[in-house]
C-alpha atoms as a PDB file:
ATOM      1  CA  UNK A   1      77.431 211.567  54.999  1.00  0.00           C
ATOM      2  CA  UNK A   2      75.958 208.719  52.741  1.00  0.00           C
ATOM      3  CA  UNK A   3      73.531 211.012  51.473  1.00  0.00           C
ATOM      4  CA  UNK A   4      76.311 213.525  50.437  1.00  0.00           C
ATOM      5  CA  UNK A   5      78.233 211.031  48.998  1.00  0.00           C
ATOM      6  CA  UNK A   6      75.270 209.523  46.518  1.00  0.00           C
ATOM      7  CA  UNK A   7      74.232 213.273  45.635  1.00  0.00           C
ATOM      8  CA  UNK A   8      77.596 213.881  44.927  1.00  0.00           C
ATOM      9  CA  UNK A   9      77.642 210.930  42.470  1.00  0.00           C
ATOM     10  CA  UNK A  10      74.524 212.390  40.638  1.00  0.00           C
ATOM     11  CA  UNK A  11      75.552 215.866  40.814  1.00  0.00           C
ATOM     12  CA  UNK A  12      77.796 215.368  37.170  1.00  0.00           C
ATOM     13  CA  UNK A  13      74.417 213.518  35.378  1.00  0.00           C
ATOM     14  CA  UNK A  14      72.312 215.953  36.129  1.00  0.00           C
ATOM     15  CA  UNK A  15      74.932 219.099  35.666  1.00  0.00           C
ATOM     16  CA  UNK A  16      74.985 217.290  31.895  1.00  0.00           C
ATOM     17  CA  UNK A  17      71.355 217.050  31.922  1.00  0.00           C
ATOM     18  CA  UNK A  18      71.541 221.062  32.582  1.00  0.00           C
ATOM     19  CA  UNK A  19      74.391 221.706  30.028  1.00  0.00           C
ATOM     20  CA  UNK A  20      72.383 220.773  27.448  1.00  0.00           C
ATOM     21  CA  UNK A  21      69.427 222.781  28.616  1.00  0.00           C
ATOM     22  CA  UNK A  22      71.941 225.768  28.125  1.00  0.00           C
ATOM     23  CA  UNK A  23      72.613 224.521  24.704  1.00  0.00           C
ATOM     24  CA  UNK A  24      69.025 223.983  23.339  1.00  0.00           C
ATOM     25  CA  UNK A  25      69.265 226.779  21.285  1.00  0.00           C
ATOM     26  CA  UNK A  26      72.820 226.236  19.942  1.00  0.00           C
ATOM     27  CA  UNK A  27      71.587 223.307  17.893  1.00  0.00           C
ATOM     28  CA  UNK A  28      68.534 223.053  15.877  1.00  0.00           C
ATOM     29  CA  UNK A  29      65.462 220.467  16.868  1.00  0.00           C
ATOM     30  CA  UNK A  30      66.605 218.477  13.978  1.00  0.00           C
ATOM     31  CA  UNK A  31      70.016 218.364  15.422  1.00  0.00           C
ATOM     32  CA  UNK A  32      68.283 217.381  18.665  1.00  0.00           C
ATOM     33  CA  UNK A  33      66.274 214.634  17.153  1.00  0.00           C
ATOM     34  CA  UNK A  34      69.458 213.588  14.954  1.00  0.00           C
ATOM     35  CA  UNK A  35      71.344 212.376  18.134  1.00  0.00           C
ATOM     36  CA  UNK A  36      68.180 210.832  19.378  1.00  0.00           C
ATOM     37  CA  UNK A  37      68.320 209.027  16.548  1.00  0.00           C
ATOM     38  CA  UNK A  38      72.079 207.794  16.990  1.00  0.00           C
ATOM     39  CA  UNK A  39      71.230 206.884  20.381  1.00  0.00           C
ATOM     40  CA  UNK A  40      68.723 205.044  19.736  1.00  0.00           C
ATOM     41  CA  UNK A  41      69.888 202.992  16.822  1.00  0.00           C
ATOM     42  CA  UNK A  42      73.221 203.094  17.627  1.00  0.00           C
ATOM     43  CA  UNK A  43      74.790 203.994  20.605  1.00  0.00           C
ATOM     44  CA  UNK A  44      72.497 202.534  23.318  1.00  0.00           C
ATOM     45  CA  UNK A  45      72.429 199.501  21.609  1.00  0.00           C
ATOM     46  CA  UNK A  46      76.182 199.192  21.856  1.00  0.00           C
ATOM     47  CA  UNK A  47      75.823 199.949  25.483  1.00  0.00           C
ATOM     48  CA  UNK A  48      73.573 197.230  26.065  1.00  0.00           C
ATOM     49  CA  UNK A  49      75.609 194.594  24.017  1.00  0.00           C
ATOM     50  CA  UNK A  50      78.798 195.765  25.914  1.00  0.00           C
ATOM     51  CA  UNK A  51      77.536 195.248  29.218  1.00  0.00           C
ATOM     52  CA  UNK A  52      75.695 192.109  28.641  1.00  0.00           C
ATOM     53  CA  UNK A  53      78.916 190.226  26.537  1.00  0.00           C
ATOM     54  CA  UNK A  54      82.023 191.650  28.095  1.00  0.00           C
ATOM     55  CA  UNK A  55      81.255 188.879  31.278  1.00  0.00           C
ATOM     56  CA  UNK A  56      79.873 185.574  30.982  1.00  0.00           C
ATOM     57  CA  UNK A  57      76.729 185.561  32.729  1.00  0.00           C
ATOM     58  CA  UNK A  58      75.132 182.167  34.330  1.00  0.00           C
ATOM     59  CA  UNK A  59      72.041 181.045  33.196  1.00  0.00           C
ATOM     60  CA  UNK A  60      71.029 181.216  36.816  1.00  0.00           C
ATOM     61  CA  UNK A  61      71.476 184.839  36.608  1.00  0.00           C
ATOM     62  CA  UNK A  62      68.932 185.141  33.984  1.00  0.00           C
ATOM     63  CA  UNK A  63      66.052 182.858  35.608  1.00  0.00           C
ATOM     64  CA  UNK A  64      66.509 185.332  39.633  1.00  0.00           C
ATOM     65  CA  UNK A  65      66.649 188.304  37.117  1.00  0.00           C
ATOM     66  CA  UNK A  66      64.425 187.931  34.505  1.00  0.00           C
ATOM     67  CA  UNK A  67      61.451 187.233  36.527  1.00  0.00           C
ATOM     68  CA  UNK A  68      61.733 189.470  39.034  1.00  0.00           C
ATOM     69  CA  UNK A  69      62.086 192.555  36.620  1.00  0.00           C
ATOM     70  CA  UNK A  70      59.097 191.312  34.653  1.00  0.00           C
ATOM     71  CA  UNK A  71      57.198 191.318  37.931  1.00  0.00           C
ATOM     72  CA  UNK A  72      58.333 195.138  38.394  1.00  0.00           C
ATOM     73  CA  UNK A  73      56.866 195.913  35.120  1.00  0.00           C
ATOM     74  CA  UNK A  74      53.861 194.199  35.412  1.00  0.00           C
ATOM     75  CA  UNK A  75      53.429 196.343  38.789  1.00  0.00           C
ATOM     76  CA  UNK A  76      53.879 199.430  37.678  1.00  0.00           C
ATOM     77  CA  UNK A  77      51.540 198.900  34.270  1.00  0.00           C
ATOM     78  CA  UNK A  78      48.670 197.983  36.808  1.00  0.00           C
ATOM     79  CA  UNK A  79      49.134 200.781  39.589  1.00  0.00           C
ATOM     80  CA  UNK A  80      49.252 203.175  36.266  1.00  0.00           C
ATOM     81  CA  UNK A  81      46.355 202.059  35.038  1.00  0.00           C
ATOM     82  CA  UNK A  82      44.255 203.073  37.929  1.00  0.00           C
ATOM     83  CA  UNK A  83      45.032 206.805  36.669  1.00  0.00           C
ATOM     84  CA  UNK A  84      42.922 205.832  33.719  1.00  0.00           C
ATOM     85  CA  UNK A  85      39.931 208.059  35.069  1.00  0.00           C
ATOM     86  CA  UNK A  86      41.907 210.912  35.639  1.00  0.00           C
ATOM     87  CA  UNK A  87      43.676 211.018  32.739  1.00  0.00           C
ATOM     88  CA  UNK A  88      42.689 211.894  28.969  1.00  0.00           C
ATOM     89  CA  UNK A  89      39.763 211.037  26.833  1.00  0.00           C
ATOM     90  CA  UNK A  90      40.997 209.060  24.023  1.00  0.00           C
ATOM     91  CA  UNK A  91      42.733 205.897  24.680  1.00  0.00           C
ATOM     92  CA  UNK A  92      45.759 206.608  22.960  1.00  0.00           C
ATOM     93  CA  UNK A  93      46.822 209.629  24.618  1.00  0.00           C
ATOM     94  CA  UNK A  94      46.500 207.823  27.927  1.00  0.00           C
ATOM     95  CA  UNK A  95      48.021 204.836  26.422  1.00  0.00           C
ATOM     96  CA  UNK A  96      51.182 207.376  25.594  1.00  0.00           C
ATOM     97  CA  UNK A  97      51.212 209.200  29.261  1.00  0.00           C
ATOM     98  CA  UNK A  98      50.151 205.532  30.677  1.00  0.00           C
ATOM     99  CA  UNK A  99      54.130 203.991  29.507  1.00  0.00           C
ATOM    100  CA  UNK A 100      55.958 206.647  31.318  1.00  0.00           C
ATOM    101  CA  UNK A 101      54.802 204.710  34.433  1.00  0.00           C
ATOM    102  CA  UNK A 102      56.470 200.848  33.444  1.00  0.00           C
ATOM    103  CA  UNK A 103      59.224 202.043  30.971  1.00  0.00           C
ATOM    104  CA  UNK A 104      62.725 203.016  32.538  1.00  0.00           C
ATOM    105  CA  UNK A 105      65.780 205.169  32.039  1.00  0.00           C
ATOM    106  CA  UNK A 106      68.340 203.162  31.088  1.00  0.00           C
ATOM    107  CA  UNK A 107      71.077 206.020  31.119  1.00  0.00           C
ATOM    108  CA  UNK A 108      69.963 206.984  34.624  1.00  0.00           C
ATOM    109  CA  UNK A 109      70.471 202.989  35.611  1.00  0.00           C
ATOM    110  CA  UNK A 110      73.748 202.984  34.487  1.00  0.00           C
ATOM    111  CA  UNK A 111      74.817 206.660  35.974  1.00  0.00           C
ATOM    112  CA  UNK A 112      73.297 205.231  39.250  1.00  0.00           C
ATOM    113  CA  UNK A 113      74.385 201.758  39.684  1.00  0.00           C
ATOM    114  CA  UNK A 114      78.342 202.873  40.539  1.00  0.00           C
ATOM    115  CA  UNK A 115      77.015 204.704  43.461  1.00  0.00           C
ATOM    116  CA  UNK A 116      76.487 201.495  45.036  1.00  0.00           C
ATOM    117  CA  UNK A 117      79.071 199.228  44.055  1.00  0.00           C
ATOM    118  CA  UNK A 118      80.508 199.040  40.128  1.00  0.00           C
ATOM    119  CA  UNK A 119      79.844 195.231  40.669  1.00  0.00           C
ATOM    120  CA  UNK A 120      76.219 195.674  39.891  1.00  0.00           C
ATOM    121  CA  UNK A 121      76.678 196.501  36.439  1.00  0.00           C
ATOM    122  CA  UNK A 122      77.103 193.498  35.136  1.00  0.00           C
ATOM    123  CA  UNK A 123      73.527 191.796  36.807  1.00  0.00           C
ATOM    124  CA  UNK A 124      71.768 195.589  35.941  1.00  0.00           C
ATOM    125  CA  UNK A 125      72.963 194.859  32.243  1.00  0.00           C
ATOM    126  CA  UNK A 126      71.323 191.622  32.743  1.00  0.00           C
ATOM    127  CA  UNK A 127      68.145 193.429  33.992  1.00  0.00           C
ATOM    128  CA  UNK A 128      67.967 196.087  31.757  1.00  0.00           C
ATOM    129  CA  UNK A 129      68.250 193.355  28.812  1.00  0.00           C
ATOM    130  CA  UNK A 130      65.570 191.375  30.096  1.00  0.00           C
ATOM    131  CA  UNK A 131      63.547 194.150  30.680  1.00  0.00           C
ATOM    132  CA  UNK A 132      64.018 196.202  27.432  1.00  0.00           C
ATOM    133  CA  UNK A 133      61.873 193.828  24.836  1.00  0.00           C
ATOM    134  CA  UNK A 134      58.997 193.305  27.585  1.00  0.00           C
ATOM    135  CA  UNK A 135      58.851 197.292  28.428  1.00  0.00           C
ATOM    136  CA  UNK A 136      58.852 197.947  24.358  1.00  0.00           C
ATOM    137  CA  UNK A 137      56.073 195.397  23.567  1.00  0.00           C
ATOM    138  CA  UNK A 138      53.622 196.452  26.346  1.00  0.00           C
ATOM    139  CA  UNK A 139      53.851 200.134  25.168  1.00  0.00           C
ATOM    140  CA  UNK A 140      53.753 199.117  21.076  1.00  0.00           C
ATOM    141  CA  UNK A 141      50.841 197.031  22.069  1.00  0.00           C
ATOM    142  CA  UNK A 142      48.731 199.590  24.332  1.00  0.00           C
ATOM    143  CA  UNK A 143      49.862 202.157  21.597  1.00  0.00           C
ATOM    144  CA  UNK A 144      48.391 200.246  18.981  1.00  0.00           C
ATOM    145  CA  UNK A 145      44.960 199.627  20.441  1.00  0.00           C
ATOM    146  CA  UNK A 146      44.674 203.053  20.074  1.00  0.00           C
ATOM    147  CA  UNK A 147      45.390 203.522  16.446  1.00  0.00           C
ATOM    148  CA  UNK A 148      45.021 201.366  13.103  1.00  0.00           C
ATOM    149  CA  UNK A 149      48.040 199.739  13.391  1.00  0.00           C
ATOM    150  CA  UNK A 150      47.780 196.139  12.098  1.00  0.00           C
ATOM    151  CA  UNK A 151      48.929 192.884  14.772  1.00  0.00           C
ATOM    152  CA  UNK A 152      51.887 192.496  11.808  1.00  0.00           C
ATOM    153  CA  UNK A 153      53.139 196.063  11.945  1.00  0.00           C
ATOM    154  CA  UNK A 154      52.936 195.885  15.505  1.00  0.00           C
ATOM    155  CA  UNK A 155      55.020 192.689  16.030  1.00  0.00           C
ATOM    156  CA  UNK A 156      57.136 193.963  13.156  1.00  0.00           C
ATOM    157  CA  UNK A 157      58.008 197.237  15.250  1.00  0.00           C
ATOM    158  CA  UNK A 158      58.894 195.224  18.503  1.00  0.00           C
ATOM    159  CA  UNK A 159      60.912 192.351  16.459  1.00  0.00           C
ATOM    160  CA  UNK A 160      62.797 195.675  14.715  1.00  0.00           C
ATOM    161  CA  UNK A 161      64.065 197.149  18.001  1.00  0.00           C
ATOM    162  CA  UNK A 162      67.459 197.533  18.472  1.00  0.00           C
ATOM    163  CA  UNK A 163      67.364 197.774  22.159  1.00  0.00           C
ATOM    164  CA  UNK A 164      65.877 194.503  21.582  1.00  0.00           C
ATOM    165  CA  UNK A 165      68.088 193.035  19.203  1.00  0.00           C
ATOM    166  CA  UNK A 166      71.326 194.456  20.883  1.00  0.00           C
ATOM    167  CA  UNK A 167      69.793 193.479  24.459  1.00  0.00           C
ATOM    168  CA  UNK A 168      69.459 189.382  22.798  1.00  0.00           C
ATOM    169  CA  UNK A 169      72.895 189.806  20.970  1.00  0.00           C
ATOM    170  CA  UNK A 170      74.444 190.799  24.344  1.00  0.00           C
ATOM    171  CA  UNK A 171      73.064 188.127  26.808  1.00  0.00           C
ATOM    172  CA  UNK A 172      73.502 185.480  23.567  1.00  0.00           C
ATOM    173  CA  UNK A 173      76.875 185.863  23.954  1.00  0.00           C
ATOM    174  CA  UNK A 174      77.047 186.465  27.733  1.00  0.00           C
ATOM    175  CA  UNK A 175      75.107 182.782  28.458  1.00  0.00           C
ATOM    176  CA  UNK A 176      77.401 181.070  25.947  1.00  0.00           C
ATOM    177  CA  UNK A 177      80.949 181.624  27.926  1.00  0.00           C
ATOM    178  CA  UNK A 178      82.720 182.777  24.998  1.00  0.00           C
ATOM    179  CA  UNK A 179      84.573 186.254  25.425  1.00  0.00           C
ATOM    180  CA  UNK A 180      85.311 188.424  21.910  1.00  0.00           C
ATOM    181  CA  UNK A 181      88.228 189.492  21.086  1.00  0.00           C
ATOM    182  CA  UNK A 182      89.263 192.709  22.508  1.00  0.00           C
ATOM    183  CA  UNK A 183      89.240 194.138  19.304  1.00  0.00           C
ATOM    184  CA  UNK A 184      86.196 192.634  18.503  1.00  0.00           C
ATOM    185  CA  UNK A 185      84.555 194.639  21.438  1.00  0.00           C
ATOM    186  CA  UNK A 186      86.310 197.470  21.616  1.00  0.00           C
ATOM    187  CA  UNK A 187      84.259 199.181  18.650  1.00  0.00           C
ATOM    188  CA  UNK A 188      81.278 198.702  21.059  1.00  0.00           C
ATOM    189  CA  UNK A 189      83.011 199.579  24.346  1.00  0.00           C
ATOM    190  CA  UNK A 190      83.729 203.123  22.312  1.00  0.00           C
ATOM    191  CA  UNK A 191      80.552 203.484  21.239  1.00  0.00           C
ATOM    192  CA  UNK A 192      78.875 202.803  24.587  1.00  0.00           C
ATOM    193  CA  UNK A 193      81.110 205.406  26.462  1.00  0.00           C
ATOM    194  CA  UNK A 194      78.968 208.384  24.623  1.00  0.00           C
ATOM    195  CA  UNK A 195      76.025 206.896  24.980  1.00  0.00           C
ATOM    196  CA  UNK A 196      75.451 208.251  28.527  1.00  0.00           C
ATOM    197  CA  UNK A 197      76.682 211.719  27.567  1.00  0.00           C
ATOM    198  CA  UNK A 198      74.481 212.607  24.824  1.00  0.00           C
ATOM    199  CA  UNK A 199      71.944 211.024  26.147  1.00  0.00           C
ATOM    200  CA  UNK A 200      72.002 213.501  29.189  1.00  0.00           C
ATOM    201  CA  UNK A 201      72.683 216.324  27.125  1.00  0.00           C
ATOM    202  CA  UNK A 202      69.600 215.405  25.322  1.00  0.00           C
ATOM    203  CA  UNK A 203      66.971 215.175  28.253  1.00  0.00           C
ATOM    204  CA  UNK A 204      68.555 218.525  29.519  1.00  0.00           C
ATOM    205  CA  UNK A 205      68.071 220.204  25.496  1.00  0.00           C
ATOM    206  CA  UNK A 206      64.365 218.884  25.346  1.00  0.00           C
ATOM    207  CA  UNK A 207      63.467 219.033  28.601  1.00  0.00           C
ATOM    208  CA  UNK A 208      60.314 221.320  29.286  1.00  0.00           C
ATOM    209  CA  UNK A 209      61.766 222.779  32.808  1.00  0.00           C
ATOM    210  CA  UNK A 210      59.009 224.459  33.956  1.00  0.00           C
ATOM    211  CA  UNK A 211      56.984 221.149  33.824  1.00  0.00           C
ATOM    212  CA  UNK A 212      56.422 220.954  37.576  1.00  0.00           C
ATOM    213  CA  UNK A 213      54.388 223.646  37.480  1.00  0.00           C
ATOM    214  CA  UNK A 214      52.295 221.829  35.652  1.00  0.00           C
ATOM    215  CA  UNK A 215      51.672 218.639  38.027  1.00  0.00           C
ATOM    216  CA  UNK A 216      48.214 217.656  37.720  1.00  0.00           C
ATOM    217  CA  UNK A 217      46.287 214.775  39.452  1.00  0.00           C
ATOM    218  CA  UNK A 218      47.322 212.572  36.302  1.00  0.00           C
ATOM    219  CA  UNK A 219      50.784 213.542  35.942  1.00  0.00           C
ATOM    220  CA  UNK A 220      51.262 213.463  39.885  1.00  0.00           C
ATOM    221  CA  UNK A 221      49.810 210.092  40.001  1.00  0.00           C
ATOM    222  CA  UNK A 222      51.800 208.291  37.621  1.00  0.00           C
ATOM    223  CA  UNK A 223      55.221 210.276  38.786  1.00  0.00           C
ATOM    224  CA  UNK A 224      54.331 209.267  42.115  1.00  0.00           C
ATOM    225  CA  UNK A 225      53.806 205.228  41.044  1.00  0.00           C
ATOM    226  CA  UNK A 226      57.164 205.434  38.946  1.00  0.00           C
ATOM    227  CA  UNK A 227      59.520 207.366  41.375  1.00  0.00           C
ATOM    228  CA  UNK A 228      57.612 206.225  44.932  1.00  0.00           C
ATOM    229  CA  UNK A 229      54.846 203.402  44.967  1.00  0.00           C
ATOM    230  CA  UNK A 230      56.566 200.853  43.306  1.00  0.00           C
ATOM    231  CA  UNK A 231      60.209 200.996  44.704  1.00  0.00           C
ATOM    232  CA  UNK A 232      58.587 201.042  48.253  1.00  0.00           C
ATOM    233  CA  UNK A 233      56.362 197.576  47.208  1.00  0.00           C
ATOM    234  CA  UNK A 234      59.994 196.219  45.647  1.00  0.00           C
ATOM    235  CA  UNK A 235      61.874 197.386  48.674  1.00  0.00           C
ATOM    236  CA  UNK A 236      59.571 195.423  51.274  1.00  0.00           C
ATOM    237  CA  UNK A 237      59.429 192.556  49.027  1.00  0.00           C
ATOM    238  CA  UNK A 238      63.280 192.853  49.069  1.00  0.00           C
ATOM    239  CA  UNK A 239      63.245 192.329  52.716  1.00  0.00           C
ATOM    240  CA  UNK A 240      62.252 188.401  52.562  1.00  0.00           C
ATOM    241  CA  UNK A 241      65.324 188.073  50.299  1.00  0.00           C
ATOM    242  CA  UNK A 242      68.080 186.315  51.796  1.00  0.00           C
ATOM    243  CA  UNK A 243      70.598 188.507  53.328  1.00  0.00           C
ATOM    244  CA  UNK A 244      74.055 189.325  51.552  1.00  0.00           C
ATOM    245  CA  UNK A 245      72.519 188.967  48.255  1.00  0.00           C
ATOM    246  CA  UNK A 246      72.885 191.572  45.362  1.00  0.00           C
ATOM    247  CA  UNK A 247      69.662 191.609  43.608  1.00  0.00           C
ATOM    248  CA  UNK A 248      67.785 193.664  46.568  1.00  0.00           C
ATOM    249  CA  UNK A 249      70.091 196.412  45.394  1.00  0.00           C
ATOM    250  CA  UNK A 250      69.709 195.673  41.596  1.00  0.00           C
ATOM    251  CA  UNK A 251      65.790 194.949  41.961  1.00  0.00           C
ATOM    252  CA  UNK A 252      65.419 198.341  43.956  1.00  0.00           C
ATOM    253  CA  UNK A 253      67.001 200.932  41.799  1.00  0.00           C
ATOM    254  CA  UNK A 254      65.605 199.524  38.682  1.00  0.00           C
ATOM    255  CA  UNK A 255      62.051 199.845  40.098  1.00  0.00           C
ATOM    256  CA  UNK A 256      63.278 203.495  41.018  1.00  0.00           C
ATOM    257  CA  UNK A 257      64.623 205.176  38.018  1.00  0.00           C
ATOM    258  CA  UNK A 258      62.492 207.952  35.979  1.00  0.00           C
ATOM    259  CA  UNK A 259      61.050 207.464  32.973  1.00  0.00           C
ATOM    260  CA  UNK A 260      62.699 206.686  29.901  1.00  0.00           C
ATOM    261  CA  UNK A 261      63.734 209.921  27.471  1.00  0.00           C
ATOM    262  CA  UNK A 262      62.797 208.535  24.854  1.00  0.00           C
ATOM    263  CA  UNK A 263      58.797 207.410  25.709  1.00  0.00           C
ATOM    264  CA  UNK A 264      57.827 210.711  23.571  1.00  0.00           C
ATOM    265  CA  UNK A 265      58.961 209.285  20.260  1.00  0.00           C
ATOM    266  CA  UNK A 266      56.965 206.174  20.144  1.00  0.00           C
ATOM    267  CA  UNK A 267      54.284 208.529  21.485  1.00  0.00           C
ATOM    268  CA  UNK A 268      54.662 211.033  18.473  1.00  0.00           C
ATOM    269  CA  UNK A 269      54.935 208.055  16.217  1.00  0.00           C
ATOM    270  CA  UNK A 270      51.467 206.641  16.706  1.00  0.00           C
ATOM    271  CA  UNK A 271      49.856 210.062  16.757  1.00  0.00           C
ATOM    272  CA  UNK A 272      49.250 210.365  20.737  1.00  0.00           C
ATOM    273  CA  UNK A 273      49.774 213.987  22.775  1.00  0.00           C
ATOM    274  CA  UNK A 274      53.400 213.975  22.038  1.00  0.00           C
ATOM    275  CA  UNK A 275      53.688 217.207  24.722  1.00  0.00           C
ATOM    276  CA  UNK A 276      51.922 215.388  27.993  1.00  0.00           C
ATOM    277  CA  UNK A 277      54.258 212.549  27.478  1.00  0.00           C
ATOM    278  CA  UNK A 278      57.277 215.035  27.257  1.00  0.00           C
ATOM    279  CA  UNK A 279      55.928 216.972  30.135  1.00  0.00           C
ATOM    280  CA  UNK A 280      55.818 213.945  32.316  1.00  0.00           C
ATOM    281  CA  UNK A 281      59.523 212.880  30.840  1.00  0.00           C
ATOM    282  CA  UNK A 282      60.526 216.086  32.454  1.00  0.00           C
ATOM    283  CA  UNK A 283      58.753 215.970  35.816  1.00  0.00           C
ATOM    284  CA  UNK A 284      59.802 212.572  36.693  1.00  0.00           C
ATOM    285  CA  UNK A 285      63.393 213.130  35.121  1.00  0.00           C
ATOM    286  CA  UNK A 286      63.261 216.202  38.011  1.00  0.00           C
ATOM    287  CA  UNK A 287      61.688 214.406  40.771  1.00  0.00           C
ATOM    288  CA  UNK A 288      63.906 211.723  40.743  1.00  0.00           C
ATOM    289  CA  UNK A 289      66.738 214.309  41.327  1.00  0.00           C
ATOM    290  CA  UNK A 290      65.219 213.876  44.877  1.00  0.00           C
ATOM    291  CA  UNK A 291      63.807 210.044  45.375  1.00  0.00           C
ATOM    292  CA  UNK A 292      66.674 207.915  43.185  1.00  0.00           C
ATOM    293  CA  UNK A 293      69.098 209.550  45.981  1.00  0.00           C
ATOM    294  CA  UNK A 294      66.828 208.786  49.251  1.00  0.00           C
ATOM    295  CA  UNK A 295      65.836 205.352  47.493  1.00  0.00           C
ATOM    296  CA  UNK A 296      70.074 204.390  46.504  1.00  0.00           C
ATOM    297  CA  UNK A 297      70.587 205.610  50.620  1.00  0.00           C
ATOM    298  CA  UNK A 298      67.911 203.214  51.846  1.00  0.00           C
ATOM    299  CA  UNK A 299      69.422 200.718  49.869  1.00  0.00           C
ATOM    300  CA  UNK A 300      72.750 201.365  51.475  1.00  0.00           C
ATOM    301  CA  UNK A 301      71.785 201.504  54.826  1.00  0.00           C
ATOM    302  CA  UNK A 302      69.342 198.170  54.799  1.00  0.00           C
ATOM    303  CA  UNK A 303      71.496 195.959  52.196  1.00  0.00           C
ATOM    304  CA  UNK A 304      74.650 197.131  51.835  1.00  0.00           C
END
């Protein structure tokens, strides 16, 4: 029964994931990459500064959060780094298949998190903002040590992100205690409502679907450190957490999401195999169809 009731939960996500797999044709690539582009400048951005503002957050929150998601990056960039002998050649296309296994779906957290509880939005927003400028600067910086991009460019590229900059606008405001006006925030609030959408529509429109045919030692190994290892090493450390908290719940399903969508743009952009990253955007986008729900169950029946 608590099985049916997560899937059910996911169902809508991932019938807009295949909505816009039935509309890949009915816009051009450009088009495609166009709302990319507004997502990524734009509209995520004003998701992350919504969620992180619109409720004061304790500095308390930050130090248990912060941490903790750090530690769940750092995981999953060393258990994907054993892959490095089966994957390719030249550094930088392993460097752009290697970030599929620490970066995260942010659209996919925030789909997921009501499932649980809608209270856990607020401390994911927290996570996902603490998480966003260390996941970008590890893959700029193992990206760059495979091409000639200068230390400056590099830091100039992580210091110009705007899941960055919205992610430290959002938890600026959050730590300080002062709410904005409501019609201050409601520009963002609107913004951040279709930031889910398209962004589902757009996995679904670029989404290679017959990817899993394709699941190589490589691919299968990081997949299987993004969707399986590392929740299961989060979930036992979980267990020594005091009981009735709700960071086992936070902690677990961030360690659990796929991939993030957009991992094959910053691969295309420093000249790495664009289509192995997209391929393994695609399998672990699918897989997780299957683990997020038996993961979000687990966490129901052990902490909730």
């Amino acid at each position: 029964m608590i099985f049916a009731t997560i899937l059910l939960g996911l169902i809508p996500s991932f019938l807009m994931v295949a909505i816009g797999g039935l509309m890949r044709k009915r816009l051009s690539p450009e088009a495609w990459q166009g709302l990319d582009k507004l997502n990524f400048e734009i509209l995520f951005p004003a998701l992350l500064f919504f969620a992180a503002s619109s409720r004061p957050i304790a500095p308390g929150e930050v130090l248990r959060i912060g941490p903790a998601v750090w530690g769940i990056i750092a995981l999953a960039l060393a258990l994907g780094y054993l892959g490095r002998r089966l994957g390719p050649a030249r550094f930088l296309d392993f460097a752009g298949a290697w970030q599929t296994s620490w970066r995260f779906n942010t659209a996919i957290a925030f789909v997921a998190v009501p499932t649980l509880t809608p209270e856990l939005l607020g401390p994911m927003a927290i996570a996902i903002g603490m998480a966003v400028p260390v996941a970008n600067i590890l893959a700029v910086s193992a990206l760059s040590r495979g091409s000639s991009l200068s230390p400056v460019a590099t830091l100039a590229k992580v210091l110009s992100n705007p899941f960055l900059l919205a992610s430290i606008a959002g938890l600026a405001v959050g730590l300080s205690g002062y709410t904005l006006p409501a019609a201050l925030l409601a520009p963002a609030e609107m913004l951040a409502k279709a930031a889910i959408p398209i962004a589902l529509l757009s996995i679904g429109a670029t989404m290679n679907w017959r990817a899993l045919t394709r699941l190589d030692r490589f691919n299968g190994f990081l997949c299987l450190v993004r969707l399986v290892l590392v929740p299961a090493v989060v979930f036992a450390s979980c267990l020594l957490l005091p009981q009735g908290s709700t960071l086992p719940a936070v902690f677990i399903l961030f360690a659990a999401l796929p991939t993030a969508s957009a991992a094959h743009v910053l691969a295309s952009g420093f000249g790495a195999d664009r289509q192995l990253v997209a391929t393994l955007i695609a399998q672990s986008t699918l897989l997780a169809a299957f683990t997020l729900p038996l993961w979000i169950l687990a966490i129901k029946l052990v902490f909730q």
